[in-house]
PDB file of N, CA and C in Angstrom:
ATOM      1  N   UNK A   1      61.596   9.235-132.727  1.00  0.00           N
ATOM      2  CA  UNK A   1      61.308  10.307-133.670  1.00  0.00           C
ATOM      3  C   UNK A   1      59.802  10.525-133.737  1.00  0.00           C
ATOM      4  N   UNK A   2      59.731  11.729-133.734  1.00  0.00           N
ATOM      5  CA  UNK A   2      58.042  12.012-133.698  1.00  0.00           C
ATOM      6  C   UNK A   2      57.041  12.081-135.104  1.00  0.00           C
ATOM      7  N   UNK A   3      56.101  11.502-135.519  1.00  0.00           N
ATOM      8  CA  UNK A   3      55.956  11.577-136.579  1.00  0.00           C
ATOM      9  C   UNK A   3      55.038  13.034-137.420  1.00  0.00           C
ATOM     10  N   UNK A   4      55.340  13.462-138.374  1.00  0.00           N
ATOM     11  CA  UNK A   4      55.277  14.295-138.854  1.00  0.00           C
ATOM     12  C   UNK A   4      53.448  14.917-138.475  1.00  0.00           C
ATOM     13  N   UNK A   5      53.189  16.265-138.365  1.00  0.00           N
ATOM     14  CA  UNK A   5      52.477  16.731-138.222  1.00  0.00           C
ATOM     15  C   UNK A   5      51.535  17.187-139.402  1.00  0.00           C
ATOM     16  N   UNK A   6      50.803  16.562-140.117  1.00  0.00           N
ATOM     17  CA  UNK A   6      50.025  16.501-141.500  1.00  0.00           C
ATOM     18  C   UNK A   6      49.826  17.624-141.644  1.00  0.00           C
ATOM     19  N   UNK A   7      48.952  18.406-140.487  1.00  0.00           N
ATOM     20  CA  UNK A   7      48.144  19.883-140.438  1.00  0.00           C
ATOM     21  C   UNK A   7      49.156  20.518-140.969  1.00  0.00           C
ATOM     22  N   UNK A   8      50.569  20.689-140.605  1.00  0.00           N
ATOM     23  CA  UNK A   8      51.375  21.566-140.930  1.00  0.00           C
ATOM     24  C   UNK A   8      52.352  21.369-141.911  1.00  0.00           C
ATOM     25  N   UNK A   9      52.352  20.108-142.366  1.00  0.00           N
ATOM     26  CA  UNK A   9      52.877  19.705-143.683  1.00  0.00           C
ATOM     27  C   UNK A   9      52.360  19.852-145.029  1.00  0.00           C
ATOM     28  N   UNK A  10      50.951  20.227-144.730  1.00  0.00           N
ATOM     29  CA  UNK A  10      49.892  20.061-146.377  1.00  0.00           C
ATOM     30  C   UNK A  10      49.969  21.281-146.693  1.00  0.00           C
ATOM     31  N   UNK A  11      50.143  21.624-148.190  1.00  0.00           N
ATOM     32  CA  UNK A  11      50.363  22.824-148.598  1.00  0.00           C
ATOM     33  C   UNK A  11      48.832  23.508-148.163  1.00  0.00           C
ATOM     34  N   UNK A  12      48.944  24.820-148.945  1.00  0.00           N
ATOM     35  CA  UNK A  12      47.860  25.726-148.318  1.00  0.00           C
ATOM     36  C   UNK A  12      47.591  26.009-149.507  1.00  0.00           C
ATOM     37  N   UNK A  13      46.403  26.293-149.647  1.00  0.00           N
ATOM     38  CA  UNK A  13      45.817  26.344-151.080  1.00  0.00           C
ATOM     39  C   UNK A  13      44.366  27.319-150.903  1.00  0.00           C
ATOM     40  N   UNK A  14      44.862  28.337-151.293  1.00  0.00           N
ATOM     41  CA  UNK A  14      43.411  29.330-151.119  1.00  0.00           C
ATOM     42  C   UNK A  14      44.077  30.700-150.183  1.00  0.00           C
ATOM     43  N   UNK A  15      42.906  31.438-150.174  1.00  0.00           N
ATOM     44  CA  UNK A  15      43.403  33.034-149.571  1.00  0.00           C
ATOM     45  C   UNK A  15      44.120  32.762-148.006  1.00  0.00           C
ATOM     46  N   UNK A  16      44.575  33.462-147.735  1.00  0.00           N
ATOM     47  CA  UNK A  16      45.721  33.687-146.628  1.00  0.00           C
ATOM     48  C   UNK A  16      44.528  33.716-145.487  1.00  0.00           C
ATOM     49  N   UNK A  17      44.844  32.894-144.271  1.00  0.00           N
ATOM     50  CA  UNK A  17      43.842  33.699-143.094  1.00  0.00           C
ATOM     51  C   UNK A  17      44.722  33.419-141.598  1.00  0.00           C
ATOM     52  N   UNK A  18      44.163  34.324-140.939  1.00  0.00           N
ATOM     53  CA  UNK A  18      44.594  34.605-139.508  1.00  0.00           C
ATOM     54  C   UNK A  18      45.064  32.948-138.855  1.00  0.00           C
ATOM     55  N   UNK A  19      44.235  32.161-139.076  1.00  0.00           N
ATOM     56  CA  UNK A  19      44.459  30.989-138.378  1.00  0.00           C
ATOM     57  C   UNK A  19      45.744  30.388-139.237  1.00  0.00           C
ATOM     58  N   UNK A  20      45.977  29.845-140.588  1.00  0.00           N
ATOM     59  CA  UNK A  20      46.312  29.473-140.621  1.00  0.00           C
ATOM     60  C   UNK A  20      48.075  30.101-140.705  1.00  0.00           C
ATOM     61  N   UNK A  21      48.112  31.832-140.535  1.00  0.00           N
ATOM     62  CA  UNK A  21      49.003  32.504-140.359  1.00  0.00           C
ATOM     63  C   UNK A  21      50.090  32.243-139.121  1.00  0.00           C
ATOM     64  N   UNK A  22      48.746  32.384-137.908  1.00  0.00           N
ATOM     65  CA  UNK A  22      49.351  31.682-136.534  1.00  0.00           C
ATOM     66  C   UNK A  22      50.087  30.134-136.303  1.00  0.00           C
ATOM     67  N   UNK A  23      49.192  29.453-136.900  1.00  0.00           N
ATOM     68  CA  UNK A  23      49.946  27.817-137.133  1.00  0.00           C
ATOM     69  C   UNK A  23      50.947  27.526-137.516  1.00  0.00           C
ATOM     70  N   UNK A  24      51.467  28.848-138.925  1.00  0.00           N
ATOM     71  CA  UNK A  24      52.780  28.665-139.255  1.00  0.00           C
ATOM     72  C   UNK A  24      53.865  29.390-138.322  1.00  0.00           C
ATOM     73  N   UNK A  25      53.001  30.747-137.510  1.00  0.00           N
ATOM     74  CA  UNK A  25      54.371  31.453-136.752  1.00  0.00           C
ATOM     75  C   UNK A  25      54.337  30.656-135.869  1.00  0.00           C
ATOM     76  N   UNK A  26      53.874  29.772-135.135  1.00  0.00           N
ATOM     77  CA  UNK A  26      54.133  28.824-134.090  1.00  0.00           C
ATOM     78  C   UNK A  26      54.989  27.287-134.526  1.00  0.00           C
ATOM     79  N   UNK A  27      54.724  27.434-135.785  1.00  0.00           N
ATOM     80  CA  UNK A  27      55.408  25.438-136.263  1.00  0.00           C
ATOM     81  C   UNK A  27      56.627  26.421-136.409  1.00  0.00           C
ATOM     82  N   UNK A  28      56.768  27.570-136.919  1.00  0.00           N
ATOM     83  CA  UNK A  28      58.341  28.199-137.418  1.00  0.00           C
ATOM     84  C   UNK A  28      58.984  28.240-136.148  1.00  0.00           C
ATOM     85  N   UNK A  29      58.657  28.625-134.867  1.00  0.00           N
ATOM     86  CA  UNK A  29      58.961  29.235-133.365  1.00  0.00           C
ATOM     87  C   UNK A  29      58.761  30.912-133.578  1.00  0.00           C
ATOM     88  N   UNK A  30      58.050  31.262-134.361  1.00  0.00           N
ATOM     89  CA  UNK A  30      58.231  32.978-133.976  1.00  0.00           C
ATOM     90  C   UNK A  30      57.704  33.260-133.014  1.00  0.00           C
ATOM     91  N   UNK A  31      56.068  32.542-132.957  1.00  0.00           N
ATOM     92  CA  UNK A  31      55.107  32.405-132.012  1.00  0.00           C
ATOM     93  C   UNK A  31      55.255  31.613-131.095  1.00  0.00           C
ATOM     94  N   UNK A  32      55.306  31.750-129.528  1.00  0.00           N
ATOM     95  CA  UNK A  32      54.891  30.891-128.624  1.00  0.00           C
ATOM     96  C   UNK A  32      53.652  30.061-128.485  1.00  0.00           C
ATOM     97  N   UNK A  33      53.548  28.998-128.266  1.00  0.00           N
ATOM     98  CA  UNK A  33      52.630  28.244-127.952  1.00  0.00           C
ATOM     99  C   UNK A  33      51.678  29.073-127.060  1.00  0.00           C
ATOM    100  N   UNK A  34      51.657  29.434-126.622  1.00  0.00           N
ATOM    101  CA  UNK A  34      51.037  30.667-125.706  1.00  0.00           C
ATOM    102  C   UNK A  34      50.351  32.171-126.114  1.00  0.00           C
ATOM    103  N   UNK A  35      51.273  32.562-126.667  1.00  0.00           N
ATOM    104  CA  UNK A  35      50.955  33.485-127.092  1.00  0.00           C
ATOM    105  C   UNK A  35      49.901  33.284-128.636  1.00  0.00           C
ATOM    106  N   UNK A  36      50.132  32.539-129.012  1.00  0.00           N
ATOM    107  CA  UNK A  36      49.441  31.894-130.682  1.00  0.00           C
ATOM    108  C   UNK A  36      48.326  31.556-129.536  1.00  0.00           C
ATOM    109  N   UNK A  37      47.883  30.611-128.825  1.00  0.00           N
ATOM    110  CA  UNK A  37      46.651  30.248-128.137  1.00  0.00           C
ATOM    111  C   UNK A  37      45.947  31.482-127.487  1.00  0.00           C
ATOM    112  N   UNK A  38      46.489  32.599-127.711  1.00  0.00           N
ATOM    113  CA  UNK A  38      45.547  33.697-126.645  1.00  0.00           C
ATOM    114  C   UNK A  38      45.415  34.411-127.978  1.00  0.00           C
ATOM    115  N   UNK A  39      45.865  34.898-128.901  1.00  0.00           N
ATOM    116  CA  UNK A  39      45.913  35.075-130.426  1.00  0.00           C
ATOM    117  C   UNK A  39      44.912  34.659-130.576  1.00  0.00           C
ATOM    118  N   UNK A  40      44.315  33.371-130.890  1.00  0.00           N
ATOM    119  CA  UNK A  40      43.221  32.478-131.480  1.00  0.00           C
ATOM    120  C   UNK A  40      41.934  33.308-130.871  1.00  0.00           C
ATOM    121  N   UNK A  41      42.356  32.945-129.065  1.00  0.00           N
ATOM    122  CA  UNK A  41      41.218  33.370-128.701  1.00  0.00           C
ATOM    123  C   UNK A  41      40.467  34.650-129.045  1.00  0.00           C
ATOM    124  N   UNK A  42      41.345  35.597-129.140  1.00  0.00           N
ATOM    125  CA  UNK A  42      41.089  37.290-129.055  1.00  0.00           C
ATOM    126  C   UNK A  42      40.300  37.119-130.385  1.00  0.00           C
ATOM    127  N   UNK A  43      40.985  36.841-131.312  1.00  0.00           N
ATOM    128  CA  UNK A  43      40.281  36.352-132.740  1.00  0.00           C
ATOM    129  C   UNK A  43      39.290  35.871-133.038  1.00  0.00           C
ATOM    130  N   UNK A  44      39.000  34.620-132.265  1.00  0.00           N
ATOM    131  CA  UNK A  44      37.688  34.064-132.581  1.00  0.00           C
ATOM    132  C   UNK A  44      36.185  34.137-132.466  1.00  0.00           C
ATOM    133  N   UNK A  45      36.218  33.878-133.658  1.00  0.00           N
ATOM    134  CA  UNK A  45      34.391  34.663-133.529  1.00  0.00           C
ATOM    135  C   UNK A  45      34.185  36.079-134.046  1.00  0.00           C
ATOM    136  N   UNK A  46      35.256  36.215-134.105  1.00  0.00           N
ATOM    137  CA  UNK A  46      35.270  37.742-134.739  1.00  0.00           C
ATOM    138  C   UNK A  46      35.708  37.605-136.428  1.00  0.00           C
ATOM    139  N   UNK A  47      34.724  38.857-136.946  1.00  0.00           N
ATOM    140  CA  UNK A  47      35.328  38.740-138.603  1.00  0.00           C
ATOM    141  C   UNK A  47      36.022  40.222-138.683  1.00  0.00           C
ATOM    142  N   UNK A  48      37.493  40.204-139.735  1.00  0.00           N
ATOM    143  CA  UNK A  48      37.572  41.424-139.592  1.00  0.00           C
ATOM    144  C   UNK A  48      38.195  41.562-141.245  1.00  0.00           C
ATOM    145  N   UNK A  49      37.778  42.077-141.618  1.00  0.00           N
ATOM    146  CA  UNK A  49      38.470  43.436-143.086  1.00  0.00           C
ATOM    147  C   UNK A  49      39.093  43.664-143.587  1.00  0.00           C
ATOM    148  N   UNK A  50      40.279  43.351-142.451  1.00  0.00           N
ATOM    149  CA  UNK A  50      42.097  43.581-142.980  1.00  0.00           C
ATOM    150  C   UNK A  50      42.578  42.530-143.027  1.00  0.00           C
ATOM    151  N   UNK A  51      43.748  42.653-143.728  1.00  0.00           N
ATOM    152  CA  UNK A  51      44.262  41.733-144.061  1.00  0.00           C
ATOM    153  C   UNK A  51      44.718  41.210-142.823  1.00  0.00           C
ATOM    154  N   UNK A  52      44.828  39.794-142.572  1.00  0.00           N
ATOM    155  CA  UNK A  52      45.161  38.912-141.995  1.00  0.00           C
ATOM    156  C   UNK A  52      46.986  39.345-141.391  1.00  0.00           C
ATOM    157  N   UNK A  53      47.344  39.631-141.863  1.00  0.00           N
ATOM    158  CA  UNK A  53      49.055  39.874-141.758  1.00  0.00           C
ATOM    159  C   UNK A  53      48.659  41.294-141.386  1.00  0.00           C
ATOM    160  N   UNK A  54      47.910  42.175-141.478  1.00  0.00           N
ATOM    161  CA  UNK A  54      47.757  43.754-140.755  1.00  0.00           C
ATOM    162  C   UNK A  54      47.415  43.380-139.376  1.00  0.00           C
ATOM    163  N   UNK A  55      46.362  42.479-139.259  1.00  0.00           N
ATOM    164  CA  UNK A  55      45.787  42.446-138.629  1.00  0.00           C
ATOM    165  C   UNK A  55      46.288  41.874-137.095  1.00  0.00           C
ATOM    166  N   UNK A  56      47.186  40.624-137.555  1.00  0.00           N
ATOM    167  CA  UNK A  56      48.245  40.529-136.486  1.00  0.00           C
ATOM    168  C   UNK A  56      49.405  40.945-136.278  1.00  0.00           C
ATOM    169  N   UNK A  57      49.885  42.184-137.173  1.00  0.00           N
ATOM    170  CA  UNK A  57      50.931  43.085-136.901  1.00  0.00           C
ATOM    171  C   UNK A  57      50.203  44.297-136.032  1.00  0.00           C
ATOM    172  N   UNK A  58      48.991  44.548-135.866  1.00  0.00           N
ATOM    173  CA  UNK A  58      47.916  45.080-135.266  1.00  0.00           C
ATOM    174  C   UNK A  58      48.303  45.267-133.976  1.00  0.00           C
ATOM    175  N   UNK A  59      48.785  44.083-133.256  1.00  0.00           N
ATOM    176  CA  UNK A  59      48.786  43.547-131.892  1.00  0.00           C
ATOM    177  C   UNK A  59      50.218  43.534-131.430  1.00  0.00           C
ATOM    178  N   UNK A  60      50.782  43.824-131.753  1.00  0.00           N
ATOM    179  CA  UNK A  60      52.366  44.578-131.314  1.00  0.00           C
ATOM    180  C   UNK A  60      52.966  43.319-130.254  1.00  0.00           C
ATOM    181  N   UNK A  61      52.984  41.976-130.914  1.00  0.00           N
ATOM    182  CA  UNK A  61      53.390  40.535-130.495  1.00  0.00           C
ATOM    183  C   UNK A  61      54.975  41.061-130.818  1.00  0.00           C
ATOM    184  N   UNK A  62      55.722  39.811-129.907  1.00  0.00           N
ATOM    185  CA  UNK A  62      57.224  39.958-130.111  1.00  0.00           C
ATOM    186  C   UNK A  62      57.527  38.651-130.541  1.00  0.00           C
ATOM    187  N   UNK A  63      58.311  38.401-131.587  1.00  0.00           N
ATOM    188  CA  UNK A  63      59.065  37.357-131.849  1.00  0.00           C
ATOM    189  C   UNK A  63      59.778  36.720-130.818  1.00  0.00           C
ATOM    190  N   UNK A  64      59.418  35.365-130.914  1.00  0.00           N
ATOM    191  CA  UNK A  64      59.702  34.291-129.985  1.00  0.00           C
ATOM    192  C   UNK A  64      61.271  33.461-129.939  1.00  0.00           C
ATOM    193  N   UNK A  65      61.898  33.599-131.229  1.00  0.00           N
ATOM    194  CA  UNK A  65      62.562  32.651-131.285  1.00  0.00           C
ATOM    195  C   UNK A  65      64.007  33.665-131.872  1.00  0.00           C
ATOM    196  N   UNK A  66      65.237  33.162-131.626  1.00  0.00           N
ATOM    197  CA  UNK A  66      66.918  34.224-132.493  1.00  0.00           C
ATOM    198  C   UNK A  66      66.241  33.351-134.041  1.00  0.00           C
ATOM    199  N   UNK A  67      67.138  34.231-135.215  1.00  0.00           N
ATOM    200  CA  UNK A  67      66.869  35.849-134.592  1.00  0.00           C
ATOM    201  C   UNK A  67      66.192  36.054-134.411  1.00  0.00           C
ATOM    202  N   UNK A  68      66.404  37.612-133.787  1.00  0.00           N
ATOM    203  CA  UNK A  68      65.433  38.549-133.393  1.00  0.00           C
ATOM    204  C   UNK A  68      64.667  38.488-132.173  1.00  0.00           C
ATOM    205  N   UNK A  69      65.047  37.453-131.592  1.00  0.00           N
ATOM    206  CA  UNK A  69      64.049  37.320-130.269  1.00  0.00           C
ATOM    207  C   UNK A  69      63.793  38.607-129.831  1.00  0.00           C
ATOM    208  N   UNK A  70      62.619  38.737-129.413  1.00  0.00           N
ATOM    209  CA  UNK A  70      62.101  40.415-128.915  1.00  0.00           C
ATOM    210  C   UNK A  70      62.028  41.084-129.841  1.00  0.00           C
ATOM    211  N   UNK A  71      62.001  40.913-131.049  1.00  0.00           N
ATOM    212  CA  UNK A  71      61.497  41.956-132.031  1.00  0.00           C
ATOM    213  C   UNK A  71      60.350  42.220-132.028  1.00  0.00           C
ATOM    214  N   UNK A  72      59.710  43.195-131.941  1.00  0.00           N
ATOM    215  CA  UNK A  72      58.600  43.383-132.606  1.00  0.00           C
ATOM    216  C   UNK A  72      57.601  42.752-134.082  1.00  0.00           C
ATOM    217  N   UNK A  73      56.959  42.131-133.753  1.00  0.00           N
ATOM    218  CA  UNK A  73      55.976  41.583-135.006  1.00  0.00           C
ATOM    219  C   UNK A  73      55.287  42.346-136.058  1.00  0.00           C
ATOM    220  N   UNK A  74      55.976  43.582-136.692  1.00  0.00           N
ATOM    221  CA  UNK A  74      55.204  44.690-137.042  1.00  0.00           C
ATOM    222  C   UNK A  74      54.782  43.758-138.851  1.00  0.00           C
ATOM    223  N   UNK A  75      53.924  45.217-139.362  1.00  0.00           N
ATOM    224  CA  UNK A  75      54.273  44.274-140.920  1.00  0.00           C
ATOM    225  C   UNK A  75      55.201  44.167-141.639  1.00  0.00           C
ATOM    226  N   UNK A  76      56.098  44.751-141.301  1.00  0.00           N
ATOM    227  CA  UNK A  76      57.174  44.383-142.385  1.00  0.00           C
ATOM    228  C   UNK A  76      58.312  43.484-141.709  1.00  0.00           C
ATOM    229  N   UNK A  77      57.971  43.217-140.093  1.00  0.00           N
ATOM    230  CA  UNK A  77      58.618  42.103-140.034  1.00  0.00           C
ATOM    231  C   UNK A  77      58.040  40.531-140.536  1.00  0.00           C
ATOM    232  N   UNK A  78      56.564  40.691-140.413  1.00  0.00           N
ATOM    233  CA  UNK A  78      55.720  39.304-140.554  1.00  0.00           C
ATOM    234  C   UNK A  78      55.738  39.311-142.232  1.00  0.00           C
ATOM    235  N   UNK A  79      55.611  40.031-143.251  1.00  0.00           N
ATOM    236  CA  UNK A  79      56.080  40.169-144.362  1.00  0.00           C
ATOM    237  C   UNK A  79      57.181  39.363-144.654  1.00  0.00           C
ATOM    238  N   UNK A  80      58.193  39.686-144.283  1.00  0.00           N
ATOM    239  CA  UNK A  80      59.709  39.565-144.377  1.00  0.00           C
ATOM    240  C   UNK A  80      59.666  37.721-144.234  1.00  0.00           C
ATOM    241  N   UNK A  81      59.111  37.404-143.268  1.00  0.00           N
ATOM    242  CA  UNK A  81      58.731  36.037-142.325  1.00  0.00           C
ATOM    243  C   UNK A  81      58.093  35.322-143.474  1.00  0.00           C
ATOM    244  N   UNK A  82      57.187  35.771-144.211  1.00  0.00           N
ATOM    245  CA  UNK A  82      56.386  34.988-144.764  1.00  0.00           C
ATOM    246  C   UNK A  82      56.850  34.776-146.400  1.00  0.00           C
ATOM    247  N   UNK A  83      57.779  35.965-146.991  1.00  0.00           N
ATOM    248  CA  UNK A  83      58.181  35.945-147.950  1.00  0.00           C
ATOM    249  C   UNK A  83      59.560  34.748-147.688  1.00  0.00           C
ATOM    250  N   UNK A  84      59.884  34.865-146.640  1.00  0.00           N
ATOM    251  CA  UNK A  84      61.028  33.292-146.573  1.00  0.00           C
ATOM    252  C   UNK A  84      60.287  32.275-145.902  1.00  0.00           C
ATOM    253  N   UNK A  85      59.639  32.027-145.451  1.00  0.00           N
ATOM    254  CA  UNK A  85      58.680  31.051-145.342  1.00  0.00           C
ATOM    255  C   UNK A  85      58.237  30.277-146.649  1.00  0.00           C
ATOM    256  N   UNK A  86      57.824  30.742-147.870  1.00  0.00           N
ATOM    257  CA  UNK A  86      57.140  30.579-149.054  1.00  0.00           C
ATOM    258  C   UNK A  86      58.457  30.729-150.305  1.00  0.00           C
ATOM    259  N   UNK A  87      59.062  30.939-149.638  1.00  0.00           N
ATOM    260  CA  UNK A  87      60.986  30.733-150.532  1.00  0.00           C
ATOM    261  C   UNK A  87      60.652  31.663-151.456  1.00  0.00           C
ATOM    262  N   UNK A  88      60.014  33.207-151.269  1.00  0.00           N
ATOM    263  CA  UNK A  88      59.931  33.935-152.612  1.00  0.00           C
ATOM    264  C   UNK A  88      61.101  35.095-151.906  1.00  0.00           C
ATOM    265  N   UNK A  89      61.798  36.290-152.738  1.00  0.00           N
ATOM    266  CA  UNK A  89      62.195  37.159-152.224  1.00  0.00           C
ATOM    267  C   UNK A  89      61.719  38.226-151.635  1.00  0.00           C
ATOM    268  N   UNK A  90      62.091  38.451-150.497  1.00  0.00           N
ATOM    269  CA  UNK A  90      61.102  39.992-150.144  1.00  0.00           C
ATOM    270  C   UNK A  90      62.064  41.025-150.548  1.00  0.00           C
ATOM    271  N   UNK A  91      61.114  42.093-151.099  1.00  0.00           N
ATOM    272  CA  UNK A  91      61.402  43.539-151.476  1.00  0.00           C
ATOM    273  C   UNK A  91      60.755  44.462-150.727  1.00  0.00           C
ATOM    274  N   UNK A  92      61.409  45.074-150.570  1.00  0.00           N
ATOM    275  CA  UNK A  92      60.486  46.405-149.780  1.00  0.00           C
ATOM    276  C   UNK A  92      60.676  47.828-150.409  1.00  0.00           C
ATOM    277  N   UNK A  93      59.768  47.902-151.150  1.00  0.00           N
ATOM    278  CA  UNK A  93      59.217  49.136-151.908  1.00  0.00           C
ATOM    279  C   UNK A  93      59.255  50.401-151.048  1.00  0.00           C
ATOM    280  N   UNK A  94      60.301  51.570-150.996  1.00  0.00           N
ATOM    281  CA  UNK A  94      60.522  52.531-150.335  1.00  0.00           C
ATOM    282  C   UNK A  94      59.210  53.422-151.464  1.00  0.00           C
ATOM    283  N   UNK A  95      58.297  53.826-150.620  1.00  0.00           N
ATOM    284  CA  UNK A  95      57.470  55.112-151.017  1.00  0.00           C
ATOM    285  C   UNK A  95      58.086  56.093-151.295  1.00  0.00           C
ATOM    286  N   UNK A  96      59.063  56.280-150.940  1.00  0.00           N
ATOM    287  CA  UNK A  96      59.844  57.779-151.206  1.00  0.00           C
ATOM    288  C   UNK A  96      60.778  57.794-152.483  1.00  0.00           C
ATOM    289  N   UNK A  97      61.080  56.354-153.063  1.00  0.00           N
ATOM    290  CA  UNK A  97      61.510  56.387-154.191  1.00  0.00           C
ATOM    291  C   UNK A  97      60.837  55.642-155.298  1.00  0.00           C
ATOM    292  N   UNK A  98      59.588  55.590-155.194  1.00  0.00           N
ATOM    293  CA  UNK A  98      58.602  55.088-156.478  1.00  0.00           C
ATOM    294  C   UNK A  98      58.421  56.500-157.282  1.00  0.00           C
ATOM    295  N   UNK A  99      58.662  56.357-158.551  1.00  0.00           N
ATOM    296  CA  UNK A  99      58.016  57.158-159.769  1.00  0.00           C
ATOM    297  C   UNK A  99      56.733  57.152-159.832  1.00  0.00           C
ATOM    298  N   UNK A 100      55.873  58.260-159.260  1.00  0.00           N
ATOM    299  CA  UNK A 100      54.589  57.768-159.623  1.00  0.00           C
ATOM    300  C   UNK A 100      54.296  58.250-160.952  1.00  0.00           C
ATOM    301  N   UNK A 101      54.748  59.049-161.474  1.00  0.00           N
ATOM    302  CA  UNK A 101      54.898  58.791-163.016  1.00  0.00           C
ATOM    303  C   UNK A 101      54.607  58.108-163.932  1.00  0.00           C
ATOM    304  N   UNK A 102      55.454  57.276-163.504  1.00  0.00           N
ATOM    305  CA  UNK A 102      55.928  55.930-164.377  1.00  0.00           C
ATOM    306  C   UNK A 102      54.889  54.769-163.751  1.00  0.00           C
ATOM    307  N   UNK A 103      54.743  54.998-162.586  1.00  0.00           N
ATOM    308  CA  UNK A 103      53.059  54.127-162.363  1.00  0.00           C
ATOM    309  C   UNK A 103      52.076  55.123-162.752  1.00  0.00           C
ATOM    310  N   UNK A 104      51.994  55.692-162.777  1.00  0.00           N
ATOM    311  CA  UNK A 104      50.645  56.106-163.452  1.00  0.00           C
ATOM    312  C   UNK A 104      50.165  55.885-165.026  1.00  0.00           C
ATOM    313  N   UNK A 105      51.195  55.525-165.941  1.00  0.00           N
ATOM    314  CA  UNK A 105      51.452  55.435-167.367  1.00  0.00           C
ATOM    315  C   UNK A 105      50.586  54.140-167.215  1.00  0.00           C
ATOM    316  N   UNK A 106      51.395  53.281-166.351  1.00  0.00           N
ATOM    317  CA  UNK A 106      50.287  51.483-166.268  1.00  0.00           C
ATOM    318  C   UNK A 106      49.601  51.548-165.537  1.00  0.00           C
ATOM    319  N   UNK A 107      49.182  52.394-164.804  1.00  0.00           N
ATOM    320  CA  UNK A 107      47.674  51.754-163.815  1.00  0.00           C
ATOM    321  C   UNK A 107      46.735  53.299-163.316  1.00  0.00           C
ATOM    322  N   UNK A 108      45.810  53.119-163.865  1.00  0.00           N
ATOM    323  CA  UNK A 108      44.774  53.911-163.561  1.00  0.00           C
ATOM    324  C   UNK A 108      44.063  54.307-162.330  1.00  0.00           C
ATOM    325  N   UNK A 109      44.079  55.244-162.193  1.00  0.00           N
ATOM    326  CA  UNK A 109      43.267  56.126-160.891  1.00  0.00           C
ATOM    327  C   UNK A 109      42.336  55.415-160.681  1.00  0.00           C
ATOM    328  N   UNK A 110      40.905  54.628-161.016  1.00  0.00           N
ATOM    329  CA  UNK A 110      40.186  53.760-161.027  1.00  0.00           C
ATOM    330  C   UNK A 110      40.743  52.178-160.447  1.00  0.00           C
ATOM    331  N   UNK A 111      41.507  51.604-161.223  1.00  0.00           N
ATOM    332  CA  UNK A 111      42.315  50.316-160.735  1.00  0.00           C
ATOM    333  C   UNK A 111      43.231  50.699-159.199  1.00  0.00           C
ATOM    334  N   UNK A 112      43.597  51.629-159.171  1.00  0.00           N
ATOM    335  CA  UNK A 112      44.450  52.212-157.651  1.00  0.00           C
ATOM    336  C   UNK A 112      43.244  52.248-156.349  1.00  0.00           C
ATOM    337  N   UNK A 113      42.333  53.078-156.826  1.00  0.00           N
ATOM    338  CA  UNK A 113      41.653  53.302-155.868  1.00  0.00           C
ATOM    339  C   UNK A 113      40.863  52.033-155.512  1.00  0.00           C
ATOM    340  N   UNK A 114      40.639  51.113-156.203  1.00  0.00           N
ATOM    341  CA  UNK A 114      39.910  49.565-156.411  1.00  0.00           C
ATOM    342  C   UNK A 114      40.838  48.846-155.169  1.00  0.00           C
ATOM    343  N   UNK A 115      41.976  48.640-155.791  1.00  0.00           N
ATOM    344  CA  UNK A 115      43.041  48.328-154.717  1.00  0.00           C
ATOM    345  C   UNK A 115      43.840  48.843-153.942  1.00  0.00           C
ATOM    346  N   UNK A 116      43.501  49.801-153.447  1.00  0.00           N
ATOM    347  CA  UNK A 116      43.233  50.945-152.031  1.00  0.00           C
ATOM    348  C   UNK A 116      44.792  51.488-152.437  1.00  0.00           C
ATOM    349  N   UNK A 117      45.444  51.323-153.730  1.00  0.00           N
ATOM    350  CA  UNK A 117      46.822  51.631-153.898  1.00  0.00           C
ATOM    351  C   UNK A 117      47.403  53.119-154.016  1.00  0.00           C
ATOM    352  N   UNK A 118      46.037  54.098-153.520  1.00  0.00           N
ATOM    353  CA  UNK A 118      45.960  55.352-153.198  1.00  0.00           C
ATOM    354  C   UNK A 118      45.110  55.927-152.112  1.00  0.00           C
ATOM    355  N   UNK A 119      45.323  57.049-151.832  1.00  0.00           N
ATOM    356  CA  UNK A 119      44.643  57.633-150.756  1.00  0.00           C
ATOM    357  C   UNK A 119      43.991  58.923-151.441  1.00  0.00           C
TER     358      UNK A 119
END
């Protein structure tokens, strides 16, 4: 029996980043060993802006492992991945049926545009 891998056993504590995004799609199998190592590279050394999960849905990677083998890595598949990864539920908020109405009553044109939650 092989003994447990610490790096990937210790919780994560602090903002989300590219590296440690890849470590988990590779300990899960979404990521190939391969493909996560040329990932790193393209990445490194470079700083970038977006979010970490845009950023490698960016790169139009395919899921490695059933399901889904050959899926596409878009964001709302790596979303989906990470919301069961972290045992929370994923929802996916259809734009076409939000009240903006009824968001606009709680959150201000100021607070939206802060968090880019408008265009």
């Amino acid at each position: 029996m092989n003994a447990p891998d610490l790096a990937f056993d210790k919780p994560h504590v602090g903002p989300l980043d590219w590296r440690v995004l890849l470590r988990w799609l590779r300990k899960d199998g979404v990521l190939g060993e391969e493909v996560a190592r040329a990932t790193e590279k393209r990445f490194h050394g470079t700083d970038s802006r977006q979010h970490p999960l845009v950023r490698i849905a960016g790169l139009g990677l395919q899921r490695d492992k059933e399901p889904g083998k050959g899926r596409v890595l878009d964001i709302e598949a790596l979303t989906e991945w990470l919301a069961g990864r972290v045992k929370l539920p994923y929802v996916r908020i259809d734009p076409l049926k939000v009240d903006v109405g009824r968001v606009a009553e709680v959150m201000s044109i100021s607070y939206a545009e802060r968090r880019k939650a408008c265009r």
